[in-house]
Protein backbone atom coordinates (compact mmCIF):
# COMPACT_ATOMS: atom_id res chain seq x y z
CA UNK A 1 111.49 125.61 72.08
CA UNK A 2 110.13 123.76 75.39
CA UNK A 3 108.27 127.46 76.07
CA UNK A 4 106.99 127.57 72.18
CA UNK A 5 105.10 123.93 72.38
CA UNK A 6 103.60 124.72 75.28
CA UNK A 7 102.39 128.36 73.82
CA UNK A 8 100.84 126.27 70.86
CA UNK A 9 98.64 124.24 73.77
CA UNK A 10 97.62 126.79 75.75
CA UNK A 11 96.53 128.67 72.61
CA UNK A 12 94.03 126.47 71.82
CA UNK A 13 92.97 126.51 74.89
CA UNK A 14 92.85 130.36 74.57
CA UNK A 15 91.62 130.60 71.17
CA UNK A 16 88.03 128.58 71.86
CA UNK A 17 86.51 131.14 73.94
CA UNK A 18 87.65 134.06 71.82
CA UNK A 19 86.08 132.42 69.04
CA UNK A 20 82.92 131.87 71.10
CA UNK A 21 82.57 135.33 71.52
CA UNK A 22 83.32 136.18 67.81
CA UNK A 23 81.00 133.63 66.29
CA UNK A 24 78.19 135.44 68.38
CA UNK A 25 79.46 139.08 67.21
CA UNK A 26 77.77 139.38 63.53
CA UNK A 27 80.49 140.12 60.91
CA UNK A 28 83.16 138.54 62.87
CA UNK A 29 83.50 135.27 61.26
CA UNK A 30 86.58 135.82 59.08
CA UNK A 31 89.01 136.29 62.31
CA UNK A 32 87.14 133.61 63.91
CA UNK A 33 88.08 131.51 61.10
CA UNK A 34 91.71 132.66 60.93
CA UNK A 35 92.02 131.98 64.71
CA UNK A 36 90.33 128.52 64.27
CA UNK A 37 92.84 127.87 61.56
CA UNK A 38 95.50 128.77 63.39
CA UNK A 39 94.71 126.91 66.46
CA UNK A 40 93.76 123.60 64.08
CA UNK A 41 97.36 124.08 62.87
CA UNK A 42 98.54 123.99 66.38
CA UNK A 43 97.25 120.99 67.27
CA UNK A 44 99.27 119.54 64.51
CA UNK A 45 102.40 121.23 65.15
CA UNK A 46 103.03 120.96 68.96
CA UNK A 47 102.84 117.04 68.99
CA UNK A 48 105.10 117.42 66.06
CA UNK A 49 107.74 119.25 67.74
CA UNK A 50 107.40 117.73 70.85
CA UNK A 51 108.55 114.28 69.38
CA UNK A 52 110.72 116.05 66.73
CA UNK A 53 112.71 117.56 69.94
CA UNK A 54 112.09 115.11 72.28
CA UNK A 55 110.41 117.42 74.74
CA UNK A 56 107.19 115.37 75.02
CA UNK A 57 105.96 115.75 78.80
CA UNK A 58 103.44 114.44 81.13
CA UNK A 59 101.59 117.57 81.16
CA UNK A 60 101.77 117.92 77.28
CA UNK A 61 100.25 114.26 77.03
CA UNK A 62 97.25 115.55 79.52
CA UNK A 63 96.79 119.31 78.46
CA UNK A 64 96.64 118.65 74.27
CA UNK A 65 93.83 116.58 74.30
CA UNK A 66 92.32 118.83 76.55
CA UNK A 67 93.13 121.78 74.48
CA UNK A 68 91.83 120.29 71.60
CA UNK A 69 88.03 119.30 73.67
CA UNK A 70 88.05 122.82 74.88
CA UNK A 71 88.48 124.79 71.42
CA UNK A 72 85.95 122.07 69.63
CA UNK A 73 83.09 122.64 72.70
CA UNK A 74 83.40 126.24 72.44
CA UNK A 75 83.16 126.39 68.81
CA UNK A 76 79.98 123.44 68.67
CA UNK A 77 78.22 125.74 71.44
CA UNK A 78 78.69 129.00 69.30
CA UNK A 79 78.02 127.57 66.34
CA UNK A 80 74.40 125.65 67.68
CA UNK A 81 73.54 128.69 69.11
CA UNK A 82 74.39 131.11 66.49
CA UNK A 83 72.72 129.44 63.64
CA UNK A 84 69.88 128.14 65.88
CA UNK A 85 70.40 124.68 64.78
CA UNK A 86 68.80 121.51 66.86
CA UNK A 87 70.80 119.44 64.26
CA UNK A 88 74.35 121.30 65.28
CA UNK A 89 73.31 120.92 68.82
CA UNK A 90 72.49 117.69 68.91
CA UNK A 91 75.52 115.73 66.89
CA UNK A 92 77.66 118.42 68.60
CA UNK A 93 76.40 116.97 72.04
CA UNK A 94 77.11 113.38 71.63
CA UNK A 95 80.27 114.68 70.21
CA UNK A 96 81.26 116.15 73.01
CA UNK A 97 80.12 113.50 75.26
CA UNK A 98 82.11 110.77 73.58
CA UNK A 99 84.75 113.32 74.24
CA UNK A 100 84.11 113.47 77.94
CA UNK A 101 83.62 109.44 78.01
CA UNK A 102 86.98 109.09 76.46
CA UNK A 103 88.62 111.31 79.45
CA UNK A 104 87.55 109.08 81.73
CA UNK A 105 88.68 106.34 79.89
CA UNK A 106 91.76 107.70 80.11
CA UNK A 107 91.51 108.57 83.56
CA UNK A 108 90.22 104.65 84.69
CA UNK A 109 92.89 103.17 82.79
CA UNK A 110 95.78 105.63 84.07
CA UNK A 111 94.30 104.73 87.70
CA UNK A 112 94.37 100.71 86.60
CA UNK A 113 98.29 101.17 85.04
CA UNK A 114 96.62 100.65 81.29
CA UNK A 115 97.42 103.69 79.42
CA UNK A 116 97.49 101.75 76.78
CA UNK A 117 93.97 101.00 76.02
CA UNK A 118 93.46 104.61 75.22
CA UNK A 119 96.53 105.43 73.19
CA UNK A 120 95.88 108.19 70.45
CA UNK A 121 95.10 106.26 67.65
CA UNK A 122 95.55 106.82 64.10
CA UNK A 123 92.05 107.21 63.73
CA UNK A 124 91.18 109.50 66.84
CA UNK A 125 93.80 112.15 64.63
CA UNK A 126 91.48 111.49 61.70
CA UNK A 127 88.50 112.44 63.85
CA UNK A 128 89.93 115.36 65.33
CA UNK A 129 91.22 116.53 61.79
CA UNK A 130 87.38 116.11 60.18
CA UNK A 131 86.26 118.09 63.50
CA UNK A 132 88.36 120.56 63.05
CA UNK A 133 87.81 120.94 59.57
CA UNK A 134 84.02 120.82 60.03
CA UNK A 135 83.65 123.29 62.23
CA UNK A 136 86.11 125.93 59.72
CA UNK A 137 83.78 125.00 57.02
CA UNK A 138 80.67 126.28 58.99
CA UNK A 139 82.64 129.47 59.87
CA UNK A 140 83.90 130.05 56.10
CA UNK A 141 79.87 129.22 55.13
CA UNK A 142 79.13 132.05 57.49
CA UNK A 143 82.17 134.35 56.14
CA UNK A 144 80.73 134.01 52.65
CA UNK A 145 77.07 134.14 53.60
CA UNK A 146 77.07 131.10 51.92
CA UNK A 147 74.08 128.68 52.83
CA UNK A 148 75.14 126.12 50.23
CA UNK A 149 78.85 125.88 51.77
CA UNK A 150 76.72 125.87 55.49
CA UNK A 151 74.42 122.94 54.38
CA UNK A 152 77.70 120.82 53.10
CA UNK A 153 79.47 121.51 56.41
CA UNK A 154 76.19 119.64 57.89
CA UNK A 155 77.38 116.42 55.91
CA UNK A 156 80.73 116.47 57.18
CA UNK A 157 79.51 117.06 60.93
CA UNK A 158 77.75 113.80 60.05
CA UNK A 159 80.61 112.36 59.44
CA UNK A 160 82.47 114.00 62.10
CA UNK A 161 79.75 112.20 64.23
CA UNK A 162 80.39 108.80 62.86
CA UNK A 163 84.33 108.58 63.22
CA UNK A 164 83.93 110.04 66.79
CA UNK A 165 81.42 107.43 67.87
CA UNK A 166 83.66 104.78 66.30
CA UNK A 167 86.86 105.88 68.43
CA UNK A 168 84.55 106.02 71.15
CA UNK A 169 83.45 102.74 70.81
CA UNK A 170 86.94 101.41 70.20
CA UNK A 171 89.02 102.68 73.09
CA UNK A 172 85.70 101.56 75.53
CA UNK A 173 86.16 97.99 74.04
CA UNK A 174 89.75 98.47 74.35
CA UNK A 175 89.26 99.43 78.23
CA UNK A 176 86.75 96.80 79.10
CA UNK A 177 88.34 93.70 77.09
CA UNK A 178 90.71 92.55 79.83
């Protein structure tokens, strides 16, 4: 079981450059969403067993949230550049930088003995879950041909935007309160 959580992680890891590459192949986007799916569902389902088994880990704790930054930049990158989008680009930036800021969060506090400033919180799974979800939307707009379906999935990478700069601004507050 200890080998299958572990698979689910470095999937994700796996999966975000293969989508990259099928995102820029025309006609593609159906297995790019599948995969996407997949590795969404992942993300779910390793924490789950982890706990559910109790085979949580050090390097589980480090690698999923890395896993989880590494499939979302690949996908924001292939995404801005396929559809040529300064909009996708840009909220997909300061996504990823919050996502970068929060590493180091992360990092400072595990340095200072305060992991617990940056706990995963309830939120930060909501924000990862309307990510995740944005980003399949944009790929099933592009599996359809569908600009109406493309144009909502700009909405929810709004929102996307708004929950991420909230955690963002939580765990920092979080860090620098004491």
């Amino acid at each position: 079981m200890k080998n299958f959580i572990q698979f689910l992680t470095y999937f994700r890891i796996i999966a975000g450059p293969v989508i990259f590459i099928l995102i820029l192949i025309p006609h593609n986007y159906g297995i790019a969403l599948l995969i996407l799916l997949l590795a969404s569902a992942s993300d779910y389902w390793d924490g789950y067993l982890a706990r559910k088994y109790s085979m949580t880990s050090v390097l589980g704790a480090v690698l999923d949230p890395i896993a989880d930054k590494i499939l979302i930049a690949f996908v924001v990158i292939a995404l801005a550049v396929h559809l040529a989008s300064i909009y996708v680009a840009f909220l997909g930036s300061v996504i990823l930088a919050r996502e970068y800021w929060v590493s180091a969060l992360r990092e400072l506090n595990a340095r200072a003995g305060d992991t617990g400033a940056t706990n995963v919180t309830f939120l930060a799974k909501t924000k990862t879950t309307v990510q995740l979800g944005t980003l399949c939307l944009f790929l099933f707009g592009l599996f359809l041909n569908n600009a109406l379906i493309i144009f909502t999935a700009n909405f929810f990478l709004f929102l996307a935007l708004i929950i991420t700069i909230q955690t963002g601004l939580s765990y920092t507050i979080a860090t620098f309160k004491k």
